[in-house]
PDB file of N, CA and C in Angstrom:
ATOM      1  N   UNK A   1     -34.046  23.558   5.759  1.00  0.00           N
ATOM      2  CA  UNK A   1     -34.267  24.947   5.464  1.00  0.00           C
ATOM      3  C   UNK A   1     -32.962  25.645   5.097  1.00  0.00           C
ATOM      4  N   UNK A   2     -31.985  25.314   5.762  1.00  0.00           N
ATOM      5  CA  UNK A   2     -30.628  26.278   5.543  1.00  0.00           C
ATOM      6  C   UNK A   2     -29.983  25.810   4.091  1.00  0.00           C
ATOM      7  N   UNK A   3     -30.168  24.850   3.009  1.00  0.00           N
ATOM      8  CA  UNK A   3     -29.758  25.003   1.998  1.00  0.00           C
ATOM      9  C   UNK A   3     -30.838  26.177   1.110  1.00  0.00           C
ATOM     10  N   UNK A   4     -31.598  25.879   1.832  1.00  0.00           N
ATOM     11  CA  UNK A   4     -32.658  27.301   0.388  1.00  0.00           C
ATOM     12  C   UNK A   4     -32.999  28.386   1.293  1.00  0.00           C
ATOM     13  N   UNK A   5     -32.278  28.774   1.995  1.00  0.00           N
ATOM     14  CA  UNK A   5     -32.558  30.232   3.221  1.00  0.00           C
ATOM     15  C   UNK A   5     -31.102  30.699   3.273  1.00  0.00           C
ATOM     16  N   UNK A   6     -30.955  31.855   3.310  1.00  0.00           N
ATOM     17  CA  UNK A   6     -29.793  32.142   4.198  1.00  0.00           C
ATOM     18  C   UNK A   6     -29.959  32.217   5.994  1.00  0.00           C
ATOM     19  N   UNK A   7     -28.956  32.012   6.496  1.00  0.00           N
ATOM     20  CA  UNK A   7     -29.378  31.817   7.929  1.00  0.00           C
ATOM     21  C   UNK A   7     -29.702  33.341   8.439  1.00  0.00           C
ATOM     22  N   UNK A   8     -29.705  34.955   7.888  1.00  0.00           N
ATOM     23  CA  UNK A   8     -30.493  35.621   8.181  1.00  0.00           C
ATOM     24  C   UNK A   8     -32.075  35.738   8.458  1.00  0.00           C
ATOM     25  N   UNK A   9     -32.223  35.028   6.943  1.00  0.00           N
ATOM     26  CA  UNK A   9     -33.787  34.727   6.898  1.00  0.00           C
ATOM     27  C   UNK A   9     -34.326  33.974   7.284  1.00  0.00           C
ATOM     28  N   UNK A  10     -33.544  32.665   7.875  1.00  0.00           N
ATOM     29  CA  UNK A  10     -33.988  31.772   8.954  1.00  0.00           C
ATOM     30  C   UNK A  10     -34.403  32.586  10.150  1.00  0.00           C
ATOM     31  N   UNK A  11     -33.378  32.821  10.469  1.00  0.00           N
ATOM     32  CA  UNK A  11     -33.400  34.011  12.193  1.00  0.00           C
ATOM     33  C   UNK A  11     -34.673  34.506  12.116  1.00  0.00           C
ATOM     34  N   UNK A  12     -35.273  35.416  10.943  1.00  0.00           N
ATOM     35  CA  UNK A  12     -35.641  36.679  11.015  1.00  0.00           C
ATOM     36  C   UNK A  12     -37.364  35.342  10.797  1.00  0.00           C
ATOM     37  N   UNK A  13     -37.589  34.570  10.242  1.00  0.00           N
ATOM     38  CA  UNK A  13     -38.400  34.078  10.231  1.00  0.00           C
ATOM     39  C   UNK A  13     -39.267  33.434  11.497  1.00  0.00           C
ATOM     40  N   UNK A  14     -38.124  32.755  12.234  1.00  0.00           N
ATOM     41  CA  UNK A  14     -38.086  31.357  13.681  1.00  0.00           C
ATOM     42  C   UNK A  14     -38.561  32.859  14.515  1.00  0.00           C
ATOM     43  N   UNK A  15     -37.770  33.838  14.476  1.00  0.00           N
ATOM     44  CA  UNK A  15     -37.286  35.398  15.456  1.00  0.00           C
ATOM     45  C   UNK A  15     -36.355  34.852  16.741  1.00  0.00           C
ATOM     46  N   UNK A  16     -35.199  34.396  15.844  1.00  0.00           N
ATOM     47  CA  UNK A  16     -34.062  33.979  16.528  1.00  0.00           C
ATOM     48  C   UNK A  16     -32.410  34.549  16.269  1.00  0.00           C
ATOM     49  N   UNK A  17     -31.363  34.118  17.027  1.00  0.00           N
ATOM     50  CA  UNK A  17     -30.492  35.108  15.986  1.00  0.00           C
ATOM     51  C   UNK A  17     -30.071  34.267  15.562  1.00  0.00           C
ATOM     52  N   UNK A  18     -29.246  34.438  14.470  1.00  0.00           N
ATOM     53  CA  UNK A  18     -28.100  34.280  13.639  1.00  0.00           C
ATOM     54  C   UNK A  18     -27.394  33.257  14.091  1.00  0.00           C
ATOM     55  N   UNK A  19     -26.769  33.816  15.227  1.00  0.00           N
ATOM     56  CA  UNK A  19     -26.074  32.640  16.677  1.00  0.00           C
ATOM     57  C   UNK A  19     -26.707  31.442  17.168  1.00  0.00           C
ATOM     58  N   UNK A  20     -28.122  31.569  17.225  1.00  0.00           N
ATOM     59  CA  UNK A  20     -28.415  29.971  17.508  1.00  0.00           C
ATOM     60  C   UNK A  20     -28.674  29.600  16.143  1.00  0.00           C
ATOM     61  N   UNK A  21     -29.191  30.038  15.147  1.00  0.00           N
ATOM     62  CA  UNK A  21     -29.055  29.419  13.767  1.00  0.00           C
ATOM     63  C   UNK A  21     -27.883  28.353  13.661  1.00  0.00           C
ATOM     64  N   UNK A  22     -26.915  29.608  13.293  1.00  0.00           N
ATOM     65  CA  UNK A  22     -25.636  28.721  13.354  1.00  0.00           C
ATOM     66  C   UNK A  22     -25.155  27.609  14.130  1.00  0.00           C
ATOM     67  N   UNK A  23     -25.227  27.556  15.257  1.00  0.00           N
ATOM     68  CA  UNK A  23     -25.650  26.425  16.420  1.00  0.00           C
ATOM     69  C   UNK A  23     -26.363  25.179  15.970  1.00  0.00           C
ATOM     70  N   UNK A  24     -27.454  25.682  16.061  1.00  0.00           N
ATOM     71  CA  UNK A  24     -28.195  24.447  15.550  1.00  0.00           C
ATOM     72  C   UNK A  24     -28.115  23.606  13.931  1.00  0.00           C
ATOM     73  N   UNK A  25     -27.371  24.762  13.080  1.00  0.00           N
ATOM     74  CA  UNK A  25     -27.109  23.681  11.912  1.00  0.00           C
ATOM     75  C   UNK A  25     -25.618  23.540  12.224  1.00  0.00           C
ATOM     76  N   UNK A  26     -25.405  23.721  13.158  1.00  0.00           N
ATOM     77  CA  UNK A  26     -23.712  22.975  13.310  1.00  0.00           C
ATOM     78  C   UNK A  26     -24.013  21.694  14.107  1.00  0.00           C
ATOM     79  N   UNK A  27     -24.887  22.004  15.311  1.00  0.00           N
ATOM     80  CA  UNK A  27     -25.169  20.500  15.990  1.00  0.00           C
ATOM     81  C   UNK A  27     -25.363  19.531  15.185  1.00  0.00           C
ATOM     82  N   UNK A  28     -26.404  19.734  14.406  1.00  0.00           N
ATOM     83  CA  UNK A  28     -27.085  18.888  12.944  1.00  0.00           C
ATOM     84  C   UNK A  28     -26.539  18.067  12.522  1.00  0.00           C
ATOM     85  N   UNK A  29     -25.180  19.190  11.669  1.00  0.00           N
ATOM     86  CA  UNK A  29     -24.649  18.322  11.037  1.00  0.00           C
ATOM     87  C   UNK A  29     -23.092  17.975  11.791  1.00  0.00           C
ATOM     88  N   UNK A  30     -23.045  17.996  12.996  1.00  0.00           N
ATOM     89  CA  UNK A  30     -22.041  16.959  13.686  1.00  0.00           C
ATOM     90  C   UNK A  30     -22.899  15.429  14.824  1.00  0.00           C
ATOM     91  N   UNK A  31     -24.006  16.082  14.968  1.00  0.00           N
ATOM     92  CA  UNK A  31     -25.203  14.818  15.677  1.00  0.00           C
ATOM     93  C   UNK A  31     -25.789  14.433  14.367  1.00  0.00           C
ATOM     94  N   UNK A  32     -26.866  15.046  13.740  1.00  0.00           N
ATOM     95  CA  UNK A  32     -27.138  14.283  13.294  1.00  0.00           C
ATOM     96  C   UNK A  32     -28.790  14.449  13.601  1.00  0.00           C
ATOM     97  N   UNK A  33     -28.411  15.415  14.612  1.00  0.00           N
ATOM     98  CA  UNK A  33     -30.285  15.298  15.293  1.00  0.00           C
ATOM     99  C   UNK A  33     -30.222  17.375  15.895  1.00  0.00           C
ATOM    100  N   UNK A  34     -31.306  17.781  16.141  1.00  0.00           N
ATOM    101  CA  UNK A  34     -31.156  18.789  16.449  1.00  0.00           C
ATOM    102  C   UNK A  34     -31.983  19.157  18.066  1.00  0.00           C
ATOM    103  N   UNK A  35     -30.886  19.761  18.567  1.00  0.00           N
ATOM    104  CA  UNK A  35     -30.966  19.524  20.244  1.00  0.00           C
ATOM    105  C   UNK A  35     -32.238  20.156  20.837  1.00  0.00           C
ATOM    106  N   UNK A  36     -32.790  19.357  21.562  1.00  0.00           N
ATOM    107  CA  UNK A  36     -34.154  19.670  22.275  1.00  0.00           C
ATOM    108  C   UNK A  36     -34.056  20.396  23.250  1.00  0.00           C
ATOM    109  N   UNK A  37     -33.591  21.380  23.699  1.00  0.00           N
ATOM    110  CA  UNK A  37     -32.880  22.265  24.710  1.00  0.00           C
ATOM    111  C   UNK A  37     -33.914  23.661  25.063  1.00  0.00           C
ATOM    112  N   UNK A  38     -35.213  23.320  25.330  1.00  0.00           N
ATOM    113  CA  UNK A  38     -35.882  24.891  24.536  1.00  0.00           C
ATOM    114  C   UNK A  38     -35.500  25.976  26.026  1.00  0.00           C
ATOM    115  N   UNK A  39     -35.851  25.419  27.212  1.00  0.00           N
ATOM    116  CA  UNK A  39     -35.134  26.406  28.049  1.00  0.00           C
ATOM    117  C   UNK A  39     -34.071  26.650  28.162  1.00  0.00           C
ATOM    118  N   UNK A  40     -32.967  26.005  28.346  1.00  0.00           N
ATOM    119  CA  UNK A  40     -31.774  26.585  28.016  1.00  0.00           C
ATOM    120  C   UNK A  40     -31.170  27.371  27.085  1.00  0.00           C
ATOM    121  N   UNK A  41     -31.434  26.918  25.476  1.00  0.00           N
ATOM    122  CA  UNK A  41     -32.070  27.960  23.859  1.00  0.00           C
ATOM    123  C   UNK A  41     -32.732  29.190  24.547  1.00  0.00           C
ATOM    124  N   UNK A  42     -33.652  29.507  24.672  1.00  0.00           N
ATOM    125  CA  UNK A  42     -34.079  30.696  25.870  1.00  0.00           C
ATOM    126  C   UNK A  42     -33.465  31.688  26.296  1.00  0.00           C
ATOM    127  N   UNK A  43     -32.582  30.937  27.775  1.00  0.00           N
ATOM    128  CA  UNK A  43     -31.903  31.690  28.297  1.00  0.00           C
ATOM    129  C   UNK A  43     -30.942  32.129  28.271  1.00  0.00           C
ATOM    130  N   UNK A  44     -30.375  31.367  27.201  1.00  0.00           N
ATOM    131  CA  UNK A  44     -29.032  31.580  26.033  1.00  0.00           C
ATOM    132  C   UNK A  44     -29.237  32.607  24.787  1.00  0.00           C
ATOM    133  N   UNK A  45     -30.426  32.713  24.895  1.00  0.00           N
ATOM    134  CA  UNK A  45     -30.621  33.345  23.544  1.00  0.00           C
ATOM    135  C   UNK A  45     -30.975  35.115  24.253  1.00  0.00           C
ATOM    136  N   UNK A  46     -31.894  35.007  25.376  1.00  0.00           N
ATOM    137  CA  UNK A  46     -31.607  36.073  26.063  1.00  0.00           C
ATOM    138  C   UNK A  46     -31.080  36.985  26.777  1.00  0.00           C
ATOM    139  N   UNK A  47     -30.300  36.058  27.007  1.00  0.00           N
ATOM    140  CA  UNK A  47     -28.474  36.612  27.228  1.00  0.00           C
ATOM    141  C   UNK A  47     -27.941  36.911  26.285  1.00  0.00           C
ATOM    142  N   UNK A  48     -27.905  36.313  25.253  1.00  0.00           N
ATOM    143  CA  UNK A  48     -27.028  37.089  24.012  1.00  0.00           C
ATOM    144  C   UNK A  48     -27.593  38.153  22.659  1.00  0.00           C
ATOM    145  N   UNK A  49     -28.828  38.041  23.465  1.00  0.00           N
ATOM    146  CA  UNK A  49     -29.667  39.234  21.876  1.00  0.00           C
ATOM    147  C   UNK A  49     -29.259  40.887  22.578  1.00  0.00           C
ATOM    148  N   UNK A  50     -29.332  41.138  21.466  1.00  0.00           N
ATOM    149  CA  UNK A  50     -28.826  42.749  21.395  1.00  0.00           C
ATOM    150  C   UNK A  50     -30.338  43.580  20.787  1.00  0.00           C
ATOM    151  N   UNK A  51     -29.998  44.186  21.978  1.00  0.00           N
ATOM    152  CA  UNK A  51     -31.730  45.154  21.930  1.00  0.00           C
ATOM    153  C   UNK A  51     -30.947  46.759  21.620  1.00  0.00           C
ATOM    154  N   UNK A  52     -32.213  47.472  20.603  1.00  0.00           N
ATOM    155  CA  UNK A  52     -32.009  48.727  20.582  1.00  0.00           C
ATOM    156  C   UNK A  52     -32.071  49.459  21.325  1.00  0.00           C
ATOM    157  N   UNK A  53     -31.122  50.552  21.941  1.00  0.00           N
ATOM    158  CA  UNK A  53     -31.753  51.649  22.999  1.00  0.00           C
ATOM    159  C   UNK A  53     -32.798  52.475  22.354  1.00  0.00           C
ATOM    160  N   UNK A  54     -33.362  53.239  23.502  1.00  0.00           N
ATOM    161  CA  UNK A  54     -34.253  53.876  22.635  1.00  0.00           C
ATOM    162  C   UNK A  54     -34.754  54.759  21.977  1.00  0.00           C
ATOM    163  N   UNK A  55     -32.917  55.667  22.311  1.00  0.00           N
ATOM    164  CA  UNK A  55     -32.539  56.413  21.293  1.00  0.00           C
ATOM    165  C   UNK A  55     -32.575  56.076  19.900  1.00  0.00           C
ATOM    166  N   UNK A  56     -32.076  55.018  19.978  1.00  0.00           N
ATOM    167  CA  UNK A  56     -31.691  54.268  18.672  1.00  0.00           C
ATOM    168  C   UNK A  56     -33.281  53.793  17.828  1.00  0.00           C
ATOM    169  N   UNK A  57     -33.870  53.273  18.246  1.00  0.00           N
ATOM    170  CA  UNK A  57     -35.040  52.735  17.971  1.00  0.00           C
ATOM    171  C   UNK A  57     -36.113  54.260  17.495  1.00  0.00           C
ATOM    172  N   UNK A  58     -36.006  55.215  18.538  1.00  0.00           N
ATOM    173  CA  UNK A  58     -36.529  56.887  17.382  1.00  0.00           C
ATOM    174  C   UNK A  58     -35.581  57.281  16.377  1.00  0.00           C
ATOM    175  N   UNK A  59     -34.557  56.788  16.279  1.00  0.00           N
ATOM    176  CA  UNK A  59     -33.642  57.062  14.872  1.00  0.00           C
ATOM    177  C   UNK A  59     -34.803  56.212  13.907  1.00  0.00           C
ATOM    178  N   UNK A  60     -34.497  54.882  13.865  1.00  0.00           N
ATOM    179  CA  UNK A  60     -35.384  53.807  13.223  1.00  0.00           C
ATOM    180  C   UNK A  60     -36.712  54.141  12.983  1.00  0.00           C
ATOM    181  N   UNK A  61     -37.451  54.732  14.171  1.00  0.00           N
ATOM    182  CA  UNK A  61     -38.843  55.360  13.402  1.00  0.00           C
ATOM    183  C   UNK A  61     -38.462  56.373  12.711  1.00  0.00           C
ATOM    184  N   UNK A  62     -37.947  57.436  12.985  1.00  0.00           N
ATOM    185  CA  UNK A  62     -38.017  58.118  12.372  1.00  0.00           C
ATOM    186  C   UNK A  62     -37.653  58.265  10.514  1.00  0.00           C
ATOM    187  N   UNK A  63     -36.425  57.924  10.808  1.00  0.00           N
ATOM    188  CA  UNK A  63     -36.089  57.375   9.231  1.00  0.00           C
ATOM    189  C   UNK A  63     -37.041  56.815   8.467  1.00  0.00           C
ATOM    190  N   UNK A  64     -37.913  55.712   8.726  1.00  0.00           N
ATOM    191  CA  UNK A  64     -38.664  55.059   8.382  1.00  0.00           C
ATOM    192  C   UNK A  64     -39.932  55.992   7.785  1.00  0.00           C
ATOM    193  N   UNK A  65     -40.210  56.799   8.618  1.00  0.00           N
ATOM    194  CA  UNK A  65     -41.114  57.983   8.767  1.00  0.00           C
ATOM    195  C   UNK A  65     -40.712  58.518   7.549  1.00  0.00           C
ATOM    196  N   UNK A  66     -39.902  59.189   7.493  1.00  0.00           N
ATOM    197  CA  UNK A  66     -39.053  59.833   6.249  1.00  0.00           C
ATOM    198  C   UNK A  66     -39.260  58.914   4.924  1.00  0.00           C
ATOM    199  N   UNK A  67     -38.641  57.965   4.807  1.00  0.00           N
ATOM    200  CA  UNK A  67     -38.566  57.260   3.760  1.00  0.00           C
ATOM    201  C   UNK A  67     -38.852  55.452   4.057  1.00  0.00           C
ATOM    202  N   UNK A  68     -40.336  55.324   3.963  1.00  0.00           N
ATOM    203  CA  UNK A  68     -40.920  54.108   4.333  1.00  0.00           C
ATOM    204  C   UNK A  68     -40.543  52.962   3.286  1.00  0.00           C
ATOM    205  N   UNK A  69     -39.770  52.906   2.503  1.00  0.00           N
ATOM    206  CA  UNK A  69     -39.402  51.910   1.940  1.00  0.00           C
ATOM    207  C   UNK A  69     -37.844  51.527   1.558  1.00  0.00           C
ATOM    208  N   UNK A  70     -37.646  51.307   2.659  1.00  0.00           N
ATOM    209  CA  UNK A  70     -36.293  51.536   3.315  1.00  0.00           C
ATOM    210  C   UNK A  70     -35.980  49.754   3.300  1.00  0.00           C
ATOM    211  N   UNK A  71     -34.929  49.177   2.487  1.00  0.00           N
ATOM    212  CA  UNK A  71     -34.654  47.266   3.014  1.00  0.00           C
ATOM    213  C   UNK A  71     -34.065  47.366   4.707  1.00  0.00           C
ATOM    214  N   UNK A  72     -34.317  46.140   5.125  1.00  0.00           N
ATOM    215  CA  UNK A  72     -33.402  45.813   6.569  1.00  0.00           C
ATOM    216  C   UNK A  72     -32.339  46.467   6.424  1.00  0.00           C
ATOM    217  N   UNK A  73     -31.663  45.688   5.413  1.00  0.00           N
ATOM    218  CA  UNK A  73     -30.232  45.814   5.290  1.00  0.00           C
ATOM    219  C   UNK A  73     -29.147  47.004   5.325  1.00  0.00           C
ATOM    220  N   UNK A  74     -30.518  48.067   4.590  1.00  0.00           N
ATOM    221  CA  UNK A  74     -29.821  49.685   4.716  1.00  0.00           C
ATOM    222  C   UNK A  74     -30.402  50.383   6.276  1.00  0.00           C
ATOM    223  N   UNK A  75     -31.545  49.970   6.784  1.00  0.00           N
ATOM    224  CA  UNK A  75     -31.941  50.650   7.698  1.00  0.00           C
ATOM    225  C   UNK A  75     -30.634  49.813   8.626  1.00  0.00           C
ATOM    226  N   UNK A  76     -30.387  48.850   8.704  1.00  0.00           N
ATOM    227  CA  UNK A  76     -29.224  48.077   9.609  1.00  0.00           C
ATOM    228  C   UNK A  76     -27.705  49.234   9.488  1.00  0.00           C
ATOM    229  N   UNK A  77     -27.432  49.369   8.404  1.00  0.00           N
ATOM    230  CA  UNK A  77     -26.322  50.469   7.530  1.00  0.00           C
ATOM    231  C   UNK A  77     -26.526  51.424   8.782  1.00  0.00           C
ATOM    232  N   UNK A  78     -27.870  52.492   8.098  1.00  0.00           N
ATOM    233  CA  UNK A  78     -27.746  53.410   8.625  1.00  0.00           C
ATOM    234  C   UNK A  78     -27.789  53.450   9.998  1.00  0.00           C
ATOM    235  N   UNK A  79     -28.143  52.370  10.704  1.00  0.00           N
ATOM    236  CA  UNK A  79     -27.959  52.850  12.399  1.00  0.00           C
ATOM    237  C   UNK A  79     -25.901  52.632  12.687  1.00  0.00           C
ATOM    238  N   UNK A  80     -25.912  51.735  11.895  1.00  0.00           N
ATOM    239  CA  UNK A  80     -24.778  50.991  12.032  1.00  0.00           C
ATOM    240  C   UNK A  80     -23.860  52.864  11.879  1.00  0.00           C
ATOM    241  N   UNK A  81     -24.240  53.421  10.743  1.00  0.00           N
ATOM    242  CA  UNK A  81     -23.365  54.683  10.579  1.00  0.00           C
ATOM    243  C   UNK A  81     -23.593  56.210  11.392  1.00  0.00           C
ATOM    244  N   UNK A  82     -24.882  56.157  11.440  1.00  0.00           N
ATOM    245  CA  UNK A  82     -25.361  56.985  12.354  1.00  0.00           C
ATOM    246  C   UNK A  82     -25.429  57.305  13.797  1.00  0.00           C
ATOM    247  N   UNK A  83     -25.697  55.479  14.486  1.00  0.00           N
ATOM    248  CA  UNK A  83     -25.244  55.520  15.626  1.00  0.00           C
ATOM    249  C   UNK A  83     -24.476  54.800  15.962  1.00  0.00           C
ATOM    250  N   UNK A  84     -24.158  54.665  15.606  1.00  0.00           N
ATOM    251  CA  UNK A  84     -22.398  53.329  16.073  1.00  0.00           C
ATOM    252  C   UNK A  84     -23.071  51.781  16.459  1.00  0.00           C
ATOM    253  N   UNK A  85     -24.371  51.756  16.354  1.00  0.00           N
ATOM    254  CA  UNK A  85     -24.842  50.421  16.963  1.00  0.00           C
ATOM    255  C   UNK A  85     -24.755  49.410  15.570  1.00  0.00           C
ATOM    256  N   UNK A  86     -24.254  48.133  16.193  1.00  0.00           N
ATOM    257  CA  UNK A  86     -24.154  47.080  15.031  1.00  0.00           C
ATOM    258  C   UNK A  86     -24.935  46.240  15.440  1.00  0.00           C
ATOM    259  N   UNK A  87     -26.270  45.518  14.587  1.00  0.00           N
ATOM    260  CA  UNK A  87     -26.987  44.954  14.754  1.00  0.00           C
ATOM    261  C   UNK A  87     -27.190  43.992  13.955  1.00  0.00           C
ATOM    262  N   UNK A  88     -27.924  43.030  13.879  1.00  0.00           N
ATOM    263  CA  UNK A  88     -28.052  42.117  12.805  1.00  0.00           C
ATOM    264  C   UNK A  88     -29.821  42.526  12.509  1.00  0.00           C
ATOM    265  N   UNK A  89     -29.808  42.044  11.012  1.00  0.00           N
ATOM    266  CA  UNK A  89     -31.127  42.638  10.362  1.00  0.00           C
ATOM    267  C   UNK A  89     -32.181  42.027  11.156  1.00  0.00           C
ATOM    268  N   UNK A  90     -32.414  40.819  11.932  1.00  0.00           N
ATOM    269  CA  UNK A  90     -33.416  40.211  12.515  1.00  0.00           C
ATOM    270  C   UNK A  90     -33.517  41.331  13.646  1.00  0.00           C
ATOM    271  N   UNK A  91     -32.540  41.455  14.333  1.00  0.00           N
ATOM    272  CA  UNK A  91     -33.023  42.364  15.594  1.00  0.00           C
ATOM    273  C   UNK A  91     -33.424  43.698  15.429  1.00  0.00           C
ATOM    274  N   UNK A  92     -33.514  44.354  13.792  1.00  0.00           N
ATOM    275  CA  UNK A  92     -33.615  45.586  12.806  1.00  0.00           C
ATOM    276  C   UNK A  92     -35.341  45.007  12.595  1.00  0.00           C
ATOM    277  N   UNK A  93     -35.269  44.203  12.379  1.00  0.00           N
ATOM    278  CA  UNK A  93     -36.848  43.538  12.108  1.00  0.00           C
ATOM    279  C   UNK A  93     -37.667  43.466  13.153  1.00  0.00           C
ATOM    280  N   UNK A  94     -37.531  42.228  14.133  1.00  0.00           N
ATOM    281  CA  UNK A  94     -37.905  42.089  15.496  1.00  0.00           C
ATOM    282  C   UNK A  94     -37.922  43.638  16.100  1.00  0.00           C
ATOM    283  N   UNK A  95     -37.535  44.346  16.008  1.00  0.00           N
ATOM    284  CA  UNK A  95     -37.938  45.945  16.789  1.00  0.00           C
ATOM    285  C   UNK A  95     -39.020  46.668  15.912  1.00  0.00           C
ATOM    286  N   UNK A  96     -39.004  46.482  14.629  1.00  0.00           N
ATOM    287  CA  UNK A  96     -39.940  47.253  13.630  1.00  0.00           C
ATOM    288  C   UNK A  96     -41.357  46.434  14.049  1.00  0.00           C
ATOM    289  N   UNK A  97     -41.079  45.407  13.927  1.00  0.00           N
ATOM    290  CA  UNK A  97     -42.652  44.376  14.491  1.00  0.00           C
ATOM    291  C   UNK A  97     -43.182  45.047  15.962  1.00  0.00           C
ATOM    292  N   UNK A  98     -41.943  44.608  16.960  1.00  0.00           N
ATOM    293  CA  UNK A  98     -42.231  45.557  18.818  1.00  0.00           C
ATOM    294  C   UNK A  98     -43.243  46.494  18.271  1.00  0.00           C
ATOM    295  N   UNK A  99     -43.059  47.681  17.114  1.00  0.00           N
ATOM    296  CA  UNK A  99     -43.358  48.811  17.044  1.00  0.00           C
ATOM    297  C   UNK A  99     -44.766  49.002  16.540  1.00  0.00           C
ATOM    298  N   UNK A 100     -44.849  47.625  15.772  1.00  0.00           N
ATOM    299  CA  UNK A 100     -46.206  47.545  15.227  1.00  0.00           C
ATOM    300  C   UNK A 100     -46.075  47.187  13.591  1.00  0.00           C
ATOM    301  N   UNK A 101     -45.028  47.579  13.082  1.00  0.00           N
ATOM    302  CA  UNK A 101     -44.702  47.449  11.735  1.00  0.00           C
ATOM    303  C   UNK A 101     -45.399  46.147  11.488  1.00  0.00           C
ATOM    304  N   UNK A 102     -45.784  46.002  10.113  1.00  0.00           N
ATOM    305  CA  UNK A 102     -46.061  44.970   9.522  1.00  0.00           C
ATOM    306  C   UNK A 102     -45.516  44.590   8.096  1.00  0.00           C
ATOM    307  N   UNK A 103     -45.656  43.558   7.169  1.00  0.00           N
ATOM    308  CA  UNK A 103     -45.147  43.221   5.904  1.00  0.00           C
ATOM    309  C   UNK A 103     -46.212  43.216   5.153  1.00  0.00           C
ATOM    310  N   UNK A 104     -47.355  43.855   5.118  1.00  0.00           N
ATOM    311  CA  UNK A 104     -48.716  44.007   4.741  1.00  0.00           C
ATOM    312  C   UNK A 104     -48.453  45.322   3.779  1.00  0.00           C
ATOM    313  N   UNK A 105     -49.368  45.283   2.506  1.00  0.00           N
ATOM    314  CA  UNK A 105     -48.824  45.918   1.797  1.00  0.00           C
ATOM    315  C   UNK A 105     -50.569  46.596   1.633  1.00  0.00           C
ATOM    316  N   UNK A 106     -50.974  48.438   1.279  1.00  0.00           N
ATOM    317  CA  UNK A 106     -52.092  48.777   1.244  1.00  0.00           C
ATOM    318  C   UNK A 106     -52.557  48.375  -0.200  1.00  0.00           C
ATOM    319  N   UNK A 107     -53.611  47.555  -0.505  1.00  0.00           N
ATOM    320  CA  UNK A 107     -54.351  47.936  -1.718  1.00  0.00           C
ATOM    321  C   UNK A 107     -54.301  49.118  -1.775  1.00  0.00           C
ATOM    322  N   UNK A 108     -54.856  49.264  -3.353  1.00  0.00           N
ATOM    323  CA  UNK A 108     -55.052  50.595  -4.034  1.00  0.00           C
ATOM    324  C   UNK A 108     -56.110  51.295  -3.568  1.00  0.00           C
ATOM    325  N   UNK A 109     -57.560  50.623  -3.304  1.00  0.00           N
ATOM    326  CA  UNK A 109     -58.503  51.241  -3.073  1.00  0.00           C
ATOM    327  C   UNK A 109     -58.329  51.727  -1.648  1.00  0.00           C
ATOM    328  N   UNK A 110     -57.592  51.023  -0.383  1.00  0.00           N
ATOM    329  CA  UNK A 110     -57.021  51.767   0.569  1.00  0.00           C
ATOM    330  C   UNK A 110     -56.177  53.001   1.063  1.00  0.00           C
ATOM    331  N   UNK A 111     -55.352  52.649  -0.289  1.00  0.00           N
ATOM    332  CA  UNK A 111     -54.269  54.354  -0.714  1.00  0.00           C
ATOM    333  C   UNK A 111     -54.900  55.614  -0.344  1.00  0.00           C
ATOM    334  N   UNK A 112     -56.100  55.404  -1.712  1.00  0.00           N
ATOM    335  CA  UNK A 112     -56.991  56.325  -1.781  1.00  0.00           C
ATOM    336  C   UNK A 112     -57.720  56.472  -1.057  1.00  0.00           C
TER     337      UNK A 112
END
């Protein structure tokens, strides 16, 4: 997967970060095999993910609210400038999903 993905869109796909991405295609390609570790992956991974407060997270609706067609990448920006929080786009994603968000797009006859 990581030659035709960037390891964002890996993350944001698996709903992992970045950090075990990287991990695991580094094990890879120094083993050779990729490590079967799922509780430890876990509790490693929940120790190191970065959650929105929830201040931060009514910035994110709200904006969204405002202007619903907003990429990760700028809604990531704007918290990044607005509230000092630096996040990676998966955990910008993974909170929009928490919220209910979806990647579902309305037909026309639904619009209306």
């Amino acid at each position: 997967m990581s030659h035709r993905l960037e390891r964002d869109d890996i993350a944001m796909f698996l709903n992992l970060s970045t950090h075990t991405i990287r991990q695991v295609i580094s094990h890879f390609r120094t083993h050779g095999t990729i490590p079967n570790q799922e509780e430890e992956s876990a509790e490693k991974e929940h120790k190191n993910n970065r959650h929105l407060r929830d201040v931060d997270v009514e910035f994110l609706l709200g904006t969204i609210k405002k202007s619903p067609d907003l990429y990760l990448d700028k809604l990531q920006e704007m918290l990044a400038i607005n509230c000092g929080v630096e996040v990676s786009r998966s955990t910008v994603w993974r909170t929009l999903r928490r919220c209910g968000f979806t990647m579902k797009k309305l037909s026309r006859v639904a619009v209306e």
